[in-house]
C-alpha atoms as a PDB file:
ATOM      1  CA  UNK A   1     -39.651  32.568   6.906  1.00  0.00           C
ATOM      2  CA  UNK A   2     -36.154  34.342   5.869  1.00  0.00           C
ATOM      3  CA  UNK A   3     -35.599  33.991  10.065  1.00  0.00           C
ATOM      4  CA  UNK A   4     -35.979  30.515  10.204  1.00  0.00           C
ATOM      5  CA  UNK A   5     -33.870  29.805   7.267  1.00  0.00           C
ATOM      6  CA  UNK A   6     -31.321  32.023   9.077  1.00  0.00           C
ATOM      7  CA  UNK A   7     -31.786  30.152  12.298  1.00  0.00           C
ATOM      8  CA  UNK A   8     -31.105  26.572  10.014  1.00  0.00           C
ATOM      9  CA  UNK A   9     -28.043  27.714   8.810  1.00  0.00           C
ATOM     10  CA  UNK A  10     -26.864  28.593  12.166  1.00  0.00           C
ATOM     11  CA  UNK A  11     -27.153  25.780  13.476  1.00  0.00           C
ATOM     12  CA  UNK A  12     -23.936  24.569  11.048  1.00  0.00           C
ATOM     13  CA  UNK A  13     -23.062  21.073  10.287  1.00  0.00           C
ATOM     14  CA  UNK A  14     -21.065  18.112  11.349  1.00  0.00           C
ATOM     15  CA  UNK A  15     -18.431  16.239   9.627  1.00  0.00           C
ATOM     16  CA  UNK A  16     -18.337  12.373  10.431  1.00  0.00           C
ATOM     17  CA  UNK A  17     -16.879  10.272   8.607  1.00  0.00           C
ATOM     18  CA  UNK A  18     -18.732   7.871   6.256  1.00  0.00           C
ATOM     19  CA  UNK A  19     -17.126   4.615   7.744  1.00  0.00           C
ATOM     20  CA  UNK A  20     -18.155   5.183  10.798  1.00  0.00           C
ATOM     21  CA  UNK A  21     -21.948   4.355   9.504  1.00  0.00           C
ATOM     22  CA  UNK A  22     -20.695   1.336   7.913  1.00  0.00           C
ATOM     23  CA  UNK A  23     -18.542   0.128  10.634  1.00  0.00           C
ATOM     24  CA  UNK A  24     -20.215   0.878  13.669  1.00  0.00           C
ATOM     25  CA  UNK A  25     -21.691  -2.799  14.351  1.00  0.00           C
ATOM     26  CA  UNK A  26     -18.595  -4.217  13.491  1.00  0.00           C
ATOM     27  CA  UNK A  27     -16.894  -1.802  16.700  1.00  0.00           C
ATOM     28  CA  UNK A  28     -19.965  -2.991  19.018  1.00  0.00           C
ATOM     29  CA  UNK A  29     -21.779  -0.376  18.963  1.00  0.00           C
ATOM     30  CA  UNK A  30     -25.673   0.185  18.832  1.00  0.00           C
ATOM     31  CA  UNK A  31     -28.000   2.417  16.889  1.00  0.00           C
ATOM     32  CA  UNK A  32     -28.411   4.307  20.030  1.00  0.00           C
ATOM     33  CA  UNK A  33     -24.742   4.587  20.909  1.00  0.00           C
ATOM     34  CA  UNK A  34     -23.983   5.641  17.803  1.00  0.00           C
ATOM     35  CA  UNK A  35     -26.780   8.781  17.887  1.00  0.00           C
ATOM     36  CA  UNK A  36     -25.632   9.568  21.232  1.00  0.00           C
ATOM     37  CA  UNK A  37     -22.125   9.908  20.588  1.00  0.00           C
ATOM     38  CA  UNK A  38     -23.151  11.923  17.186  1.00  0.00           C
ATOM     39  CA  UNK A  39     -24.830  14.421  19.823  1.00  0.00           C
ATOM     40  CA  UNK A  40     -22.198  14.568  21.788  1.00  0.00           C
ATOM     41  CA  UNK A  41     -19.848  15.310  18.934  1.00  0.00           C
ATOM     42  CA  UNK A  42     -22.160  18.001  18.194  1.00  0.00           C
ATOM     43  CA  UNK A  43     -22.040  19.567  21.249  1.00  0.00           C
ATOM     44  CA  UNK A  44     -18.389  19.588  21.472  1.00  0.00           C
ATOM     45  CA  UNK A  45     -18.368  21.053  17.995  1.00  0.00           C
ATOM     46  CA  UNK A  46     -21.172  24.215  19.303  1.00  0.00           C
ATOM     47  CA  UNK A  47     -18.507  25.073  21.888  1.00  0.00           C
ATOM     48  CA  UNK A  48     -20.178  22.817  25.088  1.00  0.00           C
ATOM     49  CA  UNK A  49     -17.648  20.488  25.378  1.00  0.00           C
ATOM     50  CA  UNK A  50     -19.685  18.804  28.100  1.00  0.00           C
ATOM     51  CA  UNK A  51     -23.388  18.894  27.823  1.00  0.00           C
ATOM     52  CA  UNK A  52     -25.344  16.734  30.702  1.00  0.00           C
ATOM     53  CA  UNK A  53     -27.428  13.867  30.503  1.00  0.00           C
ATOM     54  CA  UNK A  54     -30.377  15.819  30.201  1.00  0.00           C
ATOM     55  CA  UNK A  55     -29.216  17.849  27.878  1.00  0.00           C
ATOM     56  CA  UNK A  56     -28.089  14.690  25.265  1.00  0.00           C
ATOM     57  CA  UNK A  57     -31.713  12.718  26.576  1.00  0.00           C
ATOM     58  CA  UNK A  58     -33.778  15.491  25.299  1.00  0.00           C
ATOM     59  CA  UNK A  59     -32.290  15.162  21.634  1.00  0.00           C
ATOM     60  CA  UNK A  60     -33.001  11.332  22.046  1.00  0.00           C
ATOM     61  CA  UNK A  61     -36.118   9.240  22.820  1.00  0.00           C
ATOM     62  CA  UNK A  62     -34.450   8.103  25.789  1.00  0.00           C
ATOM     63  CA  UNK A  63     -34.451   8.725  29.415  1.00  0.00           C
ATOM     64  CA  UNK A  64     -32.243  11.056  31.405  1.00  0.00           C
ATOM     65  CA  UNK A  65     -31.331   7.677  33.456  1.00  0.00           C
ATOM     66  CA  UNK A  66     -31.168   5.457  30.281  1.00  0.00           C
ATOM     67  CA  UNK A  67     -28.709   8.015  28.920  1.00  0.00           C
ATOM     68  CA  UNK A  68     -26.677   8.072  32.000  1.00  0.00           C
ATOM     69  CA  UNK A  69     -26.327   3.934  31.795  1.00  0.00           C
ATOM     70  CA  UNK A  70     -25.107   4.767  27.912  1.00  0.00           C
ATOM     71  CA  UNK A  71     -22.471   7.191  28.388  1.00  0.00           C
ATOM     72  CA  UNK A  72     -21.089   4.745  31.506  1.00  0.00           C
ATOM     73  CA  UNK A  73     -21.271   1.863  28.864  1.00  0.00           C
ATOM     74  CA  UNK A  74     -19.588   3.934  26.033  1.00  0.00           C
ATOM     75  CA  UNK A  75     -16.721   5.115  28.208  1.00  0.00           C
ATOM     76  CA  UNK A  76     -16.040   1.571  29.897  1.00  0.00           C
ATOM     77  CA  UNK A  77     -16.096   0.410  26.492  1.00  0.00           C
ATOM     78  CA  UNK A  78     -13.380   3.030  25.567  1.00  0.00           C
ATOM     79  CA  UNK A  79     -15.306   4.943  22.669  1.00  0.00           C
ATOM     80  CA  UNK A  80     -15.266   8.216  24.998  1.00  0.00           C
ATOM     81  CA  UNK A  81     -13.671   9.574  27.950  1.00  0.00           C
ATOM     82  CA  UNK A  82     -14.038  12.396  30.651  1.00  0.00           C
ATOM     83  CA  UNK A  83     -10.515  14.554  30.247  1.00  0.00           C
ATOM     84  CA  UNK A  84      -9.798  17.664  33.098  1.00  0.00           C
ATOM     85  CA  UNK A  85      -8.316  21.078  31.755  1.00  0.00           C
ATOM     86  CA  UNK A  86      -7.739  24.392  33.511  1.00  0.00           C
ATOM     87  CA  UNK A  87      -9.057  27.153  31.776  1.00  0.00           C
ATOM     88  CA  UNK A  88      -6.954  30.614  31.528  1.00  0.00           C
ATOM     89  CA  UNK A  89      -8.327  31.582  34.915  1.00  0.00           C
ATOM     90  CA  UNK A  90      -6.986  28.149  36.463  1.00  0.00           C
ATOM     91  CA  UNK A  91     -10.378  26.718  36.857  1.00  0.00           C
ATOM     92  CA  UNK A  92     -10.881  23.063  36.546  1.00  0.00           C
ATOM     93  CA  UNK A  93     -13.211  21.723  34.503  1.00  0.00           C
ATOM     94  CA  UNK A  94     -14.583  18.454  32.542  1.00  0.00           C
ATOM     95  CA  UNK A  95     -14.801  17.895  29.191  1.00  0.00           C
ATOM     96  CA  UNK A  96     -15.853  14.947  27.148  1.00  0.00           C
ATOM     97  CA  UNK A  97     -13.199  14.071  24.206  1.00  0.00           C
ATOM     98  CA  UNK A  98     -14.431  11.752  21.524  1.00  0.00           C
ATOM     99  CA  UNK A  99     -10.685  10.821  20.492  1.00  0.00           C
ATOM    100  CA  UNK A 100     -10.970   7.355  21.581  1.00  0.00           C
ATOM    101  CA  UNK A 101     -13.732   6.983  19.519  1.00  0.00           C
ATOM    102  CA  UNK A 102     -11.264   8.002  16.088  1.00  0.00           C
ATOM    103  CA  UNK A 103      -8.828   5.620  17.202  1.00  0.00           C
ATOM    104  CA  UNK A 104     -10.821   2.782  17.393  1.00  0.00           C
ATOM    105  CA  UNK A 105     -12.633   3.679  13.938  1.00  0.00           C
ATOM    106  CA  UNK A 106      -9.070   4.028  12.639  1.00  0.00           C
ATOM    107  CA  UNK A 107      -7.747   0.607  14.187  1.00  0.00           C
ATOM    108  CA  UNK A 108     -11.415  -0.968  12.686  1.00  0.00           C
ATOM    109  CA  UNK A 109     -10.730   0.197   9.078  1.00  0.00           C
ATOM    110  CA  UNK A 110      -7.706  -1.472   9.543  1.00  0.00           C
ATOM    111  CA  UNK A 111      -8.580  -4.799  10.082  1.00  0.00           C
ATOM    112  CA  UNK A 112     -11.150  -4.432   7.740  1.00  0.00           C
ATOM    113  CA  UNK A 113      -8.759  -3.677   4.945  1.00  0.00           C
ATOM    114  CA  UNK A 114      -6.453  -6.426   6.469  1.00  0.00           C
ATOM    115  CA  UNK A 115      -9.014  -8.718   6.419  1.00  0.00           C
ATOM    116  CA  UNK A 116      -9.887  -8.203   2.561  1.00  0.00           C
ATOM    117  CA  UNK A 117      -6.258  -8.504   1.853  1.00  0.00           C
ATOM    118  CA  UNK A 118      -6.330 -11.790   3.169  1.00  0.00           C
ATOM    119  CA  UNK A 119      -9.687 -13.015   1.225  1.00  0.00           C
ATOM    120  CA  UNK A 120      -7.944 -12.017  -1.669  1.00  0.00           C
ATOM    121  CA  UNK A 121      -4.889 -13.865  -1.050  1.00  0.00           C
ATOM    122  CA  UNK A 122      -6.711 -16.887   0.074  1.00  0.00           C
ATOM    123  CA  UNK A 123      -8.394 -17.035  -2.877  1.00  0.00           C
ATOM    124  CA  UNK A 124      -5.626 -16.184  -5.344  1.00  0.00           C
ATOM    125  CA  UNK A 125      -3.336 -19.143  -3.378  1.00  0.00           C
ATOM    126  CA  UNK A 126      -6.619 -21.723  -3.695  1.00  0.00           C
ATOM    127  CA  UNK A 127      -6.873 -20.769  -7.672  1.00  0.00           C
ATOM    128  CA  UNK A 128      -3.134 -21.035  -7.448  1.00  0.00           C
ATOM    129  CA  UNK A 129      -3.367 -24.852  -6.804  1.00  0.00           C
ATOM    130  CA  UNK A 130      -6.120 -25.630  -8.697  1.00  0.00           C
ATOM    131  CA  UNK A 131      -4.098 -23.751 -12.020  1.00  0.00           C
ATOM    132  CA  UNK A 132      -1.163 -26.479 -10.417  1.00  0.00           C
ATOM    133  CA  UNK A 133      -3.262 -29.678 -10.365  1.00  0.00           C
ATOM    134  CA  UNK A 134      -5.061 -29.155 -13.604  1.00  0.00           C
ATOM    135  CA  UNK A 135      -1.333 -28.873 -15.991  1.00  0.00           C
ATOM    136  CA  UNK A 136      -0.126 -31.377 -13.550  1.00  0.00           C
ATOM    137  CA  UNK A 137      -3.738 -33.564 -14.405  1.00  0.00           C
ATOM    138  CA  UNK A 138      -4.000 -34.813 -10.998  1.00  0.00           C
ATOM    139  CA  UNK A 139      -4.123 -33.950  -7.398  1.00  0.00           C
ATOM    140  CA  UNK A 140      -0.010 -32.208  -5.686  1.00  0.00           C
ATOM    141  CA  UNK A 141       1.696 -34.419  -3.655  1.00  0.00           C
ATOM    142  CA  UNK A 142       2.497 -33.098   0.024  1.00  0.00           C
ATOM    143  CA  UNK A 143       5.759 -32.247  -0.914  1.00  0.00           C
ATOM    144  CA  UNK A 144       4.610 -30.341  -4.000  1.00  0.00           C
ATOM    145  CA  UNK A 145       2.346 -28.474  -1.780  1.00  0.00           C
ATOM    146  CA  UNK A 146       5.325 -27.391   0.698  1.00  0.00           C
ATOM    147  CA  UNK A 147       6.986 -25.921  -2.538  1.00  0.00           C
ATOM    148  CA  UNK A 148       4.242 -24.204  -3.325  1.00  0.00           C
ATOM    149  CA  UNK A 149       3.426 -22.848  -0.013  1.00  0.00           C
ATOM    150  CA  UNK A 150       7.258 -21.970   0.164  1.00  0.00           C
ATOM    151  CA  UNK A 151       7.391 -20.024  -2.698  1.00  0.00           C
ATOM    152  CA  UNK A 152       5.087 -17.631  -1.550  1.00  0.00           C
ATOM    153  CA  UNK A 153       5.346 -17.578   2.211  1.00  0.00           C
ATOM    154  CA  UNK A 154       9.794 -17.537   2.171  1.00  0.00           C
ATOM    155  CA  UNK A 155      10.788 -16.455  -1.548  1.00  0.00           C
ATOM    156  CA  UNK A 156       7.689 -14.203  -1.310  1.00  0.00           C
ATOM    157  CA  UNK A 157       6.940 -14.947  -5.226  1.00  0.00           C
ATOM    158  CA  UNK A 158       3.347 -13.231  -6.295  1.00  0.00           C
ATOM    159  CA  UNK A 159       1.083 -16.332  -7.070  1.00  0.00           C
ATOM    160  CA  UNK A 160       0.101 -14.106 -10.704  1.00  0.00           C
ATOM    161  CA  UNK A 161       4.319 -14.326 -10.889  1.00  0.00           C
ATOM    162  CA  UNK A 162       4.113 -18.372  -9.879  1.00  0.00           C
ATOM    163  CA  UNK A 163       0.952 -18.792 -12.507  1.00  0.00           C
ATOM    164  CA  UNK A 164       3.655 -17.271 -14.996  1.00  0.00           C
ATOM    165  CA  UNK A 165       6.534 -19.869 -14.379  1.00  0.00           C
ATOM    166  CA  UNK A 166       4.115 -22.432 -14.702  1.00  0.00           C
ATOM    167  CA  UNK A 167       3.156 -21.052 -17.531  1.00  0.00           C
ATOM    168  CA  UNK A 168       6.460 -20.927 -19.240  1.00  0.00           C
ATOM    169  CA  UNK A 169       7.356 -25.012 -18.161  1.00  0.00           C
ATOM    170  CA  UNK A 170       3.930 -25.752 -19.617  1.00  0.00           C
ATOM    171  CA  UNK A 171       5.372 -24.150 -23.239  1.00  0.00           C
ATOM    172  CA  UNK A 172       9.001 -25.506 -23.157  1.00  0.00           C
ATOM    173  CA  UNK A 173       7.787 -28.852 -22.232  1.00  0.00           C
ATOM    174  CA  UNK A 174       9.637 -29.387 -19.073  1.00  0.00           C
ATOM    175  CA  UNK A 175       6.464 -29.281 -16.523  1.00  0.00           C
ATOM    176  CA  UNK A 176       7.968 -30.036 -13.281  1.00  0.00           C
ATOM    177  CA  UNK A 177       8.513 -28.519  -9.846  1.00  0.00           C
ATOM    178  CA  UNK A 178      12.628 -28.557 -10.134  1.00  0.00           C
ATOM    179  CA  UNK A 179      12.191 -26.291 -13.515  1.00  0.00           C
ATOM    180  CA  UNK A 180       9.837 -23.868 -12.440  1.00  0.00           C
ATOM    181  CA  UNK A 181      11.429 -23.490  -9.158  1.00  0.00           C
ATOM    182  CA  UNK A 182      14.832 -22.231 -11.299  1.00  0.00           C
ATOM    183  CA  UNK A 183      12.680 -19.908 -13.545  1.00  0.00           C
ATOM    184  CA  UNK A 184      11.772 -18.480 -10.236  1.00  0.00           C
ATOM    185  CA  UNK A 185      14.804 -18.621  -8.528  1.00  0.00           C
ATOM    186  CA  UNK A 186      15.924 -16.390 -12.307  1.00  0.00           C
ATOM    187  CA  UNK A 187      13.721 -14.143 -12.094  1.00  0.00           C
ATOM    188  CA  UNK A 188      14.207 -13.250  -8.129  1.00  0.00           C
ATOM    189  CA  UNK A 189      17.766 -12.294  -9.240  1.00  0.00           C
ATOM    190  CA  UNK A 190      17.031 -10.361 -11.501  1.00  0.00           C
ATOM    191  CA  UNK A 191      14.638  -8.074  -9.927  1.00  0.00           C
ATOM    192  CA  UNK A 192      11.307  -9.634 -12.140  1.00  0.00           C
ATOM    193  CA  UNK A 193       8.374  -9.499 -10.486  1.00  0.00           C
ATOM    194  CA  UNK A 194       5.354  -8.908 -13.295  1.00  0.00           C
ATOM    195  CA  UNK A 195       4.275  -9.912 -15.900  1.00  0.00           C
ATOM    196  CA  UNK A 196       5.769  -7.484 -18.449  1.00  0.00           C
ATOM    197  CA  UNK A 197       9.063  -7.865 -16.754  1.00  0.00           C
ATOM    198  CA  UNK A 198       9.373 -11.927 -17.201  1.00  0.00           C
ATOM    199  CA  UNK A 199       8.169 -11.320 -21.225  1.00  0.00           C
ATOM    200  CA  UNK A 200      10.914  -8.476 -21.719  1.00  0.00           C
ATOM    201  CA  UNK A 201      13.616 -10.362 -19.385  1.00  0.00           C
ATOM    202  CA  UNK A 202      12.876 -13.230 -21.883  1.00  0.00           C
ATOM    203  CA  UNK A 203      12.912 -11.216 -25.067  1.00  0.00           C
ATOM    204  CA  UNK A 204      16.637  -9.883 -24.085  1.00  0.00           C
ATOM    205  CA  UNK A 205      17.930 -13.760 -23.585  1.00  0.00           C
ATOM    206  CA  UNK A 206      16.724 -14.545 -26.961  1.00  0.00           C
ATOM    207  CA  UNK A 207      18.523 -12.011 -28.585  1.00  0.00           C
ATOM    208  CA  UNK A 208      21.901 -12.630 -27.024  1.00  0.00           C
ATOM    209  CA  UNK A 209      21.135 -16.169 -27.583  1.00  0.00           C
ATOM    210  CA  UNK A 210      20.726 -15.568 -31.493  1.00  0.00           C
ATOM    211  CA  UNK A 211      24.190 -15.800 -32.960  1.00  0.00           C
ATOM    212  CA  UNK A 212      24.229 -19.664 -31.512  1.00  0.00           C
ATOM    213  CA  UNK A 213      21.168 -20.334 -33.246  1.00  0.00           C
ATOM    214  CA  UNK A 214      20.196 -21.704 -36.285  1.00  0.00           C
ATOM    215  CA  UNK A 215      18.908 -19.220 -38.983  1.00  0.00           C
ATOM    216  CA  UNK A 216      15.215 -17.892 -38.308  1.00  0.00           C
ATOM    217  CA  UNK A 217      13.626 -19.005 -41.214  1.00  0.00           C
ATOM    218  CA  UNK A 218      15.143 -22.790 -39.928  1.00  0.00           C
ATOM    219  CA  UNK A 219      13.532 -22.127 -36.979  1.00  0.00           C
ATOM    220  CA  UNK A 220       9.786 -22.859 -35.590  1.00  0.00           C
ATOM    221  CA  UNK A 221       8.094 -19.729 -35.111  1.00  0.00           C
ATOM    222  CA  UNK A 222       5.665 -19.952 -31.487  1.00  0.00           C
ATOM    223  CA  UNK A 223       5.945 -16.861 -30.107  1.00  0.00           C
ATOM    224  CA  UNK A 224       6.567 -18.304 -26.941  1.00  0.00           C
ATOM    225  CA  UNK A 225       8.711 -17.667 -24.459  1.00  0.00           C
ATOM    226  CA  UNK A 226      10.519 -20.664 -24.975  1.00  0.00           C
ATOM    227  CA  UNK A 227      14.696 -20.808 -23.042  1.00  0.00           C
ATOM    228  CA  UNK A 228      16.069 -23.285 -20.853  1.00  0.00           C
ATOM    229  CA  UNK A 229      16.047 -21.757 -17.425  1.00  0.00           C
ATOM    230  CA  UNK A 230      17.946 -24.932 -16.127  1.00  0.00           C
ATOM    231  CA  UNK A 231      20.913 -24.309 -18.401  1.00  0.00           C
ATOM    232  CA  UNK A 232      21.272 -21.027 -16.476  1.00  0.00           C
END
């Protein structure tokens, strides 16, 4: 009993990472391709660094030719790839290396994470107009549209930054395209690009815009952001 727990341990363990489970239909691969290139990974890992086709076939429930076809297929396909070295004698000798394999996992996690990124700006940009039409109460114009699509794609303005400036025409009363392009334009030069830096950029103008006001009790209290960007 205490032998074959010995032998278990022995046998170590493999490290793979988890994405490569999630992502391996996405790279083209198979359930089989994927098992045979875990064998072969750990092979490489027990020191053979090139174990034959019946060695890998007799881990599988596949055929010594069937696993011959795979390994052609997984090399043409560029997951794998026979490599010569000389060892310290200056013999040569094959080796499989499962490099290509990382590289491609790598460059799939990539667009995968690209991919999300541009979901979520799809969807931010489409809640973007529809936050647009329904202040405006009807549908943009074309031109309206280009502004929009301007300010984010050129000026590179965060649509949560854009939902702001709309915000603050919508409480000063001067809802239109000109205004909050200015409040934008504002903002850019001054480095504002969240949230909590438009609401303490504004709190600073009203304070050195105090002494020109009327007295505060004189005044209507909102608690809005409330300056005239175009007077700027």
């Amino acid at each position: 009993m205490k032998t074959n727990i010995l032998s278990w341990i022995q046998e170590g363990n493999i490290t793979v990472p988890a994405v490569l489970f999630s992502e391996y239909r996405n790279m083209n691969l198979n359930e089989y391709e994927l098992v045979l290139l875990l064998n072969i990974i750990t092979f490489i890992e027990k020191g053979n660094d090139f174990p034959t086709p019946e060695e890998l076939s007799s881990r599988m429930t596949i055929t010594v030719s069937e696993c011959n076809e795979m390994l052609r297929r997984l090399i043409q396909k560029g997951f794998i790839n026979i490599i010569n070295e000389f060892s310290s004698e200056g013999i040569m000798y094959e080796k499989y290396s499962v490099g290509p394999l990382w590289e491609r996992l790598v460059d799939q996690f990539l667009i995968k994470g690209k991919n999300s990124q541009e979901v979520t700006k799809k969807a931010d940009e489409s809640d973007l107009y529809t936050c647009f039409e329904k202040e405006f109460g009807r549908p943009l114009s074309p031109f309206e549209c280009e502004s929009l699509a301007m300010w984010m794609d050129d000026d590179h303005h965060d649509p949560i930054i854009i939902k702001a400036a709309l915000r603050e025409s919508v409480m000063s009363g001067k809802l239109n395209f000109r205004y909050i392009d200015r409040i934008l334009f504002e903002w850019k030069k001054n480095g504002i690009k969240t949230i909590e830096q438009a609401k303490n950029h504004g709190r600073k103008f009203r304070q050195k815009q105090t002494p020109n006001r009327q007295p505060q009790d004189s005044q209507p209290s909102t608690g809005s952001v409330l300056y005239n960007w175009l007077e700027q």
